[in-house]
N, C-alpha and C. Protein backbone atom coordinates (compact mmCIF):
# COMPACT_ATOMS: atom_id res chain seq x y z
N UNK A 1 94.46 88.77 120.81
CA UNK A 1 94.83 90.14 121.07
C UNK A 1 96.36 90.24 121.01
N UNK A 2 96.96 91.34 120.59
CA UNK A 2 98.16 91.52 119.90
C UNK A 2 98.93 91.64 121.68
N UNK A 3 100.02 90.90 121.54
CA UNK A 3 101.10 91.56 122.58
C UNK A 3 101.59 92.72 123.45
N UNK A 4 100.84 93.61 122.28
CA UNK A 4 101.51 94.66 122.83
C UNK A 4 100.47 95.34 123.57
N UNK A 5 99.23 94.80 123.16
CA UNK A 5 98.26 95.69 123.60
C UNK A 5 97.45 95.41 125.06
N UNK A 6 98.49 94.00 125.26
CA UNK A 6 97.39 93.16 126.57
C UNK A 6 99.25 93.89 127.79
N UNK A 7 100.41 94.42 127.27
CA UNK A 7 100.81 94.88 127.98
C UNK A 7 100.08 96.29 128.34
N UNK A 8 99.73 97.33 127.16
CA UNK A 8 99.35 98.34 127.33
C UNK A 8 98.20 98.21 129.22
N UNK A 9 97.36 97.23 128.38
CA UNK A 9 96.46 96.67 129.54
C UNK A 9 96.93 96.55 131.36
N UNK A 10 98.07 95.82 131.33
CA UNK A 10 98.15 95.20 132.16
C UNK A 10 98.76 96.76 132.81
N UNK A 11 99.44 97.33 132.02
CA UNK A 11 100.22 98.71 132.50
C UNK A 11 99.36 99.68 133.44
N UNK A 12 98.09 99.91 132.33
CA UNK A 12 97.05 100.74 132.62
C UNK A 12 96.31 100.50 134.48
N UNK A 13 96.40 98.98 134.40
CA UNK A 13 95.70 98.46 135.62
C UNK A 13 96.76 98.81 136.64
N UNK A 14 98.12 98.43 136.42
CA UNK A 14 98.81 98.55 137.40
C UNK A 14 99.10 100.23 137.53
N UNK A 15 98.57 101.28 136.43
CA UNK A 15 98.38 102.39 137.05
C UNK A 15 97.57 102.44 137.76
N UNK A 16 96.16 102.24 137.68
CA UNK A 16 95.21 102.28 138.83
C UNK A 16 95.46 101.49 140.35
N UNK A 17 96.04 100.67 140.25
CA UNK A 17 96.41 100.24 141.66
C UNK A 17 97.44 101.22 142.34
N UNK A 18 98.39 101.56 141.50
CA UNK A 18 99.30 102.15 142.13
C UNK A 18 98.56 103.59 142.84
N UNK A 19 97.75 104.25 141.62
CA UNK A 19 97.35 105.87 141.75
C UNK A 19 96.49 105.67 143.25
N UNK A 20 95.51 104.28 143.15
CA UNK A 20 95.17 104.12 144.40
C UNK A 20 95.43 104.19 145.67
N UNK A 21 96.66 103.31 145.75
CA UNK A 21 97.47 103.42 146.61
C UNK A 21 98.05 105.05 147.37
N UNK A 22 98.08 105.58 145.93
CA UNK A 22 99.24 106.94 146.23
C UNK A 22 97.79 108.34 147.08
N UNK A 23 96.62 107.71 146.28
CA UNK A 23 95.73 108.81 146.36
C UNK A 23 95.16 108.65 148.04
N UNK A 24 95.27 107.29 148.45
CA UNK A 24 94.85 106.89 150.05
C UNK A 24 95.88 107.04 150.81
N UNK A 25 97.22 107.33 150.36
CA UNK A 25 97.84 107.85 151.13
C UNK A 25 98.18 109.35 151.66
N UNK A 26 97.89 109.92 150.30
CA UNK A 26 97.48 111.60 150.75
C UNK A 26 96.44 111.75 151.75
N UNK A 27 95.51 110.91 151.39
CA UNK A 27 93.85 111.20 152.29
C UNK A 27 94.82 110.91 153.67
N UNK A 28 94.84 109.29 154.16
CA UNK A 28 95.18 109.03 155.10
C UNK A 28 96.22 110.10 155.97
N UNK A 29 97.43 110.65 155.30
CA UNK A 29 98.38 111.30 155.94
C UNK A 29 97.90 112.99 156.58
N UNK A 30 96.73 112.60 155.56
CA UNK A 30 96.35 114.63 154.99
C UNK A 30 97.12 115.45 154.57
N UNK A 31 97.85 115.20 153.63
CA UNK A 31 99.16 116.06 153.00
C UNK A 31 98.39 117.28 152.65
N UNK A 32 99.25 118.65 152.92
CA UNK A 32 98.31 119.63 152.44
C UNK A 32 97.05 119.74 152.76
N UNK A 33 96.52 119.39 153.74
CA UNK A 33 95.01 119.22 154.11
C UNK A 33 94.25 118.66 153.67
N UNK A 34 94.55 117.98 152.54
CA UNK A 34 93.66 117.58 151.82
C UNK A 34 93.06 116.25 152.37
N UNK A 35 93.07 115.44 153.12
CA UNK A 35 92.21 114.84 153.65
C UNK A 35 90.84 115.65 154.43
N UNK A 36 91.44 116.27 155.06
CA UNK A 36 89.92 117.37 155.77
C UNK A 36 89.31 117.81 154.71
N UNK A 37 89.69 118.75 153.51
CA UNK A 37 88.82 119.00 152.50
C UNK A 37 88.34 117.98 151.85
N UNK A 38 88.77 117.34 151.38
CA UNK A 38 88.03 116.21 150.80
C UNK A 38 86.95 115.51 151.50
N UNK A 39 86.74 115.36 152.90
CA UNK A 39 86.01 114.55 153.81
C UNK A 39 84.91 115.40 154.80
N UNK A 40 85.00 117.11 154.01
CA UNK A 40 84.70 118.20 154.74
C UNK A 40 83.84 118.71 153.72
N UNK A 41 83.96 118.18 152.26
CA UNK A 41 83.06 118.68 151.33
C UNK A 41 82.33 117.87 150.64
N UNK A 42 80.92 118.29 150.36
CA UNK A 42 79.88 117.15 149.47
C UNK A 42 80.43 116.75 148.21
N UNK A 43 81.34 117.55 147.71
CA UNK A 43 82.08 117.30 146.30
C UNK A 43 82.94 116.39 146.42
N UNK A 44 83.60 116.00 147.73
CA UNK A 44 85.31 115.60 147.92
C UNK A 44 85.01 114.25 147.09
N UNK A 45 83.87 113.03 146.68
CA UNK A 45 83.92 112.19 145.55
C UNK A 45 84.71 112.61 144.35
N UNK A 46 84.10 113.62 144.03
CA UNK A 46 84.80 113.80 142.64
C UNK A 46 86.12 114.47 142.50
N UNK A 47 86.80 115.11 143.69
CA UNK A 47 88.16 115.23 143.54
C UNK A 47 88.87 114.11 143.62
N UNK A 48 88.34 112.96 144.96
CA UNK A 48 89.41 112.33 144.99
C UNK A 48 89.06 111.14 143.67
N UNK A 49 87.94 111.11 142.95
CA UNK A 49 87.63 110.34 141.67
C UNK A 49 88.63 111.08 140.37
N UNK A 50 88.36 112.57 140.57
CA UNK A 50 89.59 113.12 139.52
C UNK A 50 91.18 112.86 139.95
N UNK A 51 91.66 113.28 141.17
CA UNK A 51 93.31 112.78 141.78
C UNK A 51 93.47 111.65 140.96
N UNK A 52 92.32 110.65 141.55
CA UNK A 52 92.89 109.24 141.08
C UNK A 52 92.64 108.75 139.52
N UNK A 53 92.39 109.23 138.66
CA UNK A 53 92.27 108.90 137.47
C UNK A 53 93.71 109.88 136.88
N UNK A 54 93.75 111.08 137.30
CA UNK A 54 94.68 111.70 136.60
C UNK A 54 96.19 110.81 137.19
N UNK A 55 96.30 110.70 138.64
CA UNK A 55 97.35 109.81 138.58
C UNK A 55 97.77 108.82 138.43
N UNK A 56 96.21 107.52 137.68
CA UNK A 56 96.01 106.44 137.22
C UNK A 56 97.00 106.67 135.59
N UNK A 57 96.56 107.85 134.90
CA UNK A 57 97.33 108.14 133.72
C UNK A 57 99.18 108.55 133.66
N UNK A 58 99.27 109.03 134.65
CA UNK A 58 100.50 108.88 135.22
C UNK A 58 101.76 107.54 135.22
N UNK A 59 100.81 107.11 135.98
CA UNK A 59 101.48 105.90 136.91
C UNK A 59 101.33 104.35 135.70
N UNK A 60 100.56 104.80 134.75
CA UNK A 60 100.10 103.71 134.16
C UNK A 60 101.08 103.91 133.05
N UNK A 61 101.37 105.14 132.58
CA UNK A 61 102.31 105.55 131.30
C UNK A 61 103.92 105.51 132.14
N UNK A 62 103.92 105.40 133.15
CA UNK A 62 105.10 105.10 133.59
C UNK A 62 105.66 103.88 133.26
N UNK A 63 104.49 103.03 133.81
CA UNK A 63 104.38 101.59 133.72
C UNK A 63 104.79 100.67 132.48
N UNK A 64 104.12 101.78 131.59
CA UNK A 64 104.46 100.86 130.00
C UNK A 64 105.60 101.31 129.70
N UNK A 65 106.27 103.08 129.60
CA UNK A 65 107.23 102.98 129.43
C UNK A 65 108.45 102.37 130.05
N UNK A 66 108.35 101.88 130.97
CA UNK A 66 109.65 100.89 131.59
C UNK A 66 109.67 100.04 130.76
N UNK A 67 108.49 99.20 130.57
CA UNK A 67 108.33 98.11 130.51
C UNK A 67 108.82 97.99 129.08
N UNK A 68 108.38 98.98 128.37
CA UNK A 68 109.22 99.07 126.55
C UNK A 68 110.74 99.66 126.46
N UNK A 69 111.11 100.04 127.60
CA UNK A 69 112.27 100.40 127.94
C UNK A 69 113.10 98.95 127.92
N UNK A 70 112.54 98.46 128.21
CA UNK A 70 113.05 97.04 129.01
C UNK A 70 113.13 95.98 128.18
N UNK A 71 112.54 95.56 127.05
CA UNK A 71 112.80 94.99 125.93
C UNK A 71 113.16 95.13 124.97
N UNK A 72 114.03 96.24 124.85
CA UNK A 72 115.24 96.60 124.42
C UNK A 72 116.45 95.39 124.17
N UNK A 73 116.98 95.17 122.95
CA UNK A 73 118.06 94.33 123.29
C UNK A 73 118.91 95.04 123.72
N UNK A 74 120.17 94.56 124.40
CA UNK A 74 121.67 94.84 124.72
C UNK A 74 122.20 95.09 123.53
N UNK A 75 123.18 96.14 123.96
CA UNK A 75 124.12 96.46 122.70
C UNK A 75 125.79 95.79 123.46
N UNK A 76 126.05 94.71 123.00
CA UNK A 76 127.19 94.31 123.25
C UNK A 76 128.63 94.98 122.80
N UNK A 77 128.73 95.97 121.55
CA UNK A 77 129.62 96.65 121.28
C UNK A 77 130.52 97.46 122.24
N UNK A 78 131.22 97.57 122.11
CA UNK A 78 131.71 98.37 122.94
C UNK A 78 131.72 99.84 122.81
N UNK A 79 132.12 100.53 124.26
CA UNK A 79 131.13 101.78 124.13
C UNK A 79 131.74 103.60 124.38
N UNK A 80 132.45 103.98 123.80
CA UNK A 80 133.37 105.08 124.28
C UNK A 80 134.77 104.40 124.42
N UNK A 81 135.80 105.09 125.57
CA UNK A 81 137.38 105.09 126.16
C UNK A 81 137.92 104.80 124.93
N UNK A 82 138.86 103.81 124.54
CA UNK A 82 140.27 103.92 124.32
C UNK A 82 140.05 102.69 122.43
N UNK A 83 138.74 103.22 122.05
CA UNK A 83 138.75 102.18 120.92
C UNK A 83 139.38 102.45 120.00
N UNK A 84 140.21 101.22 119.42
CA UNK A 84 141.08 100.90 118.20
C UNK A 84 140.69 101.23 116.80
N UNK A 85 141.07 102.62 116.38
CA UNK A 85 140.43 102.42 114.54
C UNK A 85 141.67 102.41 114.13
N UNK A 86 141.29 102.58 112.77
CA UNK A 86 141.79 102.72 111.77
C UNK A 86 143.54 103.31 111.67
N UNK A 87 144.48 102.65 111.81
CA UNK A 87 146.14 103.34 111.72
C UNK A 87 146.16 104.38 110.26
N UNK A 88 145.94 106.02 110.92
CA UNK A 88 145.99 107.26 109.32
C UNK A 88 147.82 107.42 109.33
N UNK A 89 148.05 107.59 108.23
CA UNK A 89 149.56 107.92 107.55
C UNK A 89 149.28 108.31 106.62
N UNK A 90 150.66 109.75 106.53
CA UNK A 90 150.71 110.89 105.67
C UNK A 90 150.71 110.46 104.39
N UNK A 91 150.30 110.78 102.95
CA UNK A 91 150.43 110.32 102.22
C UNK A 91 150.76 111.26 100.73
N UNK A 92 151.81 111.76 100.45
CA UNK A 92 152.68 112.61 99.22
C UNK A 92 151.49 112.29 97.87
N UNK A 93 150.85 114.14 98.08
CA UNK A 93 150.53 114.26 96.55
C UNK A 93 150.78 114.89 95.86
N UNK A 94 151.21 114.56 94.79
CA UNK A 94 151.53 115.87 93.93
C UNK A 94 150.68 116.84 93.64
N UNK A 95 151.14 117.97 93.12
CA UNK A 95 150.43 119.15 93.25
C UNK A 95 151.15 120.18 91.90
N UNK A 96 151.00 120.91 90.95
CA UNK A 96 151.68 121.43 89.87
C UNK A 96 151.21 123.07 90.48
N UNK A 97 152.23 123.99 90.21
CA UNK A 97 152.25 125.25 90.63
C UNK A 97 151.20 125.75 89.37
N UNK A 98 150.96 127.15 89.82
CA UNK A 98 150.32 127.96 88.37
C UNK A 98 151.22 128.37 87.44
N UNK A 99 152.36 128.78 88.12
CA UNK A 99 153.70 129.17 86.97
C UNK A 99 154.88 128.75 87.41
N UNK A 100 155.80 128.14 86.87
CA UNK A 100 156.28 127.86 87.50
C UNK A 100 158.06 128.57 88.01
N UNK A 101 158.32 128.26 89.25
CA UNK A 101 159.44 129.30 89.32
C UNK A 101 158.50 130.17 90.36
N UNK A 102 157.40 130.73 90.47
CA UNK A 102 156.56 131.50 91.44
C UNK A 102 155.68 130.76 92.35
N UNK A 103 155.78 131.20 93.78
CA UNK A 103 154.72 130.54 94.69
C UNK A 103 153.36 131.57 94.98
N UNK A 104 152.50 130.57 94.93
CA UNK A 104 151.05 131.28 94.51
C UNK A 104 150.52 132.15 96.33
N UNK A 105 150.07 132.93 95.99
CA UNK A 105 149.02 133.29 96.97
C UNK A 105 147.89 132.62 97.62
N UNK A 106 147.89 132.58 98.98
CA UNK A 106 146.62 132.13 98.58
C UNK A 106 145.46 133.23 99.16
C-alpha cells in the first residue's frame, strides 16, 4: 500500500478518536443542552452517531493536512529585508531627432 495512503488512514482514525473525544465532551459538559436532548430522546443515537462522524471528517482532514503541511522541505534562501541584487547604472543612448535643429512633441 502506497505511503500516502496508509497516512490518509492513519489521519482518518486519528479523526475518529479525536471527534470522539470532542463529541463526549459536549455530552458530558452539556454544552448547549445538548447532553439532556440527546439522553432525553429515542433518536439521541443517531445525532450523537451523526456529531461524531461529521466531526470525525473534520478532525481527520485536519489531521492529514498538517501532516502534508509538514513534509514540506525548508526553503533555506533567504527571505525578504535588505537583499543584495544586481548594482543598475545609467547608461547613454543615442537617439536621432525627426528634423533636425527642432525638438519633437511628444
Amino acid at each position: 500500500m502506497p505511503e500516502l495512503i496508509k497516512l490518509y488512514i492513519r489521519s482518518a482514525l486519528w479523526g475518529l478518536v479525536l471527534a470522539a473525544i470532542f463529541v463526549a465532551i459536549l455530552l458530558w459538559f452539556n454544552v448547549a443542552n445538548l447532553g439532556a436532548l440527546v439522553f432525553g430522546s429515542d433518536a439521541g443515537i443517531v445525532a450523537v452517531l451523526a456529531l461524531w462522524i461529521s466531526n470525525a471528517v473534520v478532525f481527520g482532514g485536519v489531521q492529514f493536512g498538517f501532516k502534508i503541511m509538514a513534509m514540506a522541505e525548508r526553503d533555506d534562501t533567504p527571505r525578504g529585508g535588505m537583499s543584495i541584487g544586481p548594482e543598475l547604472k545609467p547608461a547613454l543612448v543615442p537617439a536621432k531627432s525627426a528634423k533636425p535643429g527642432k525638438a519633437r512633441r511628444a
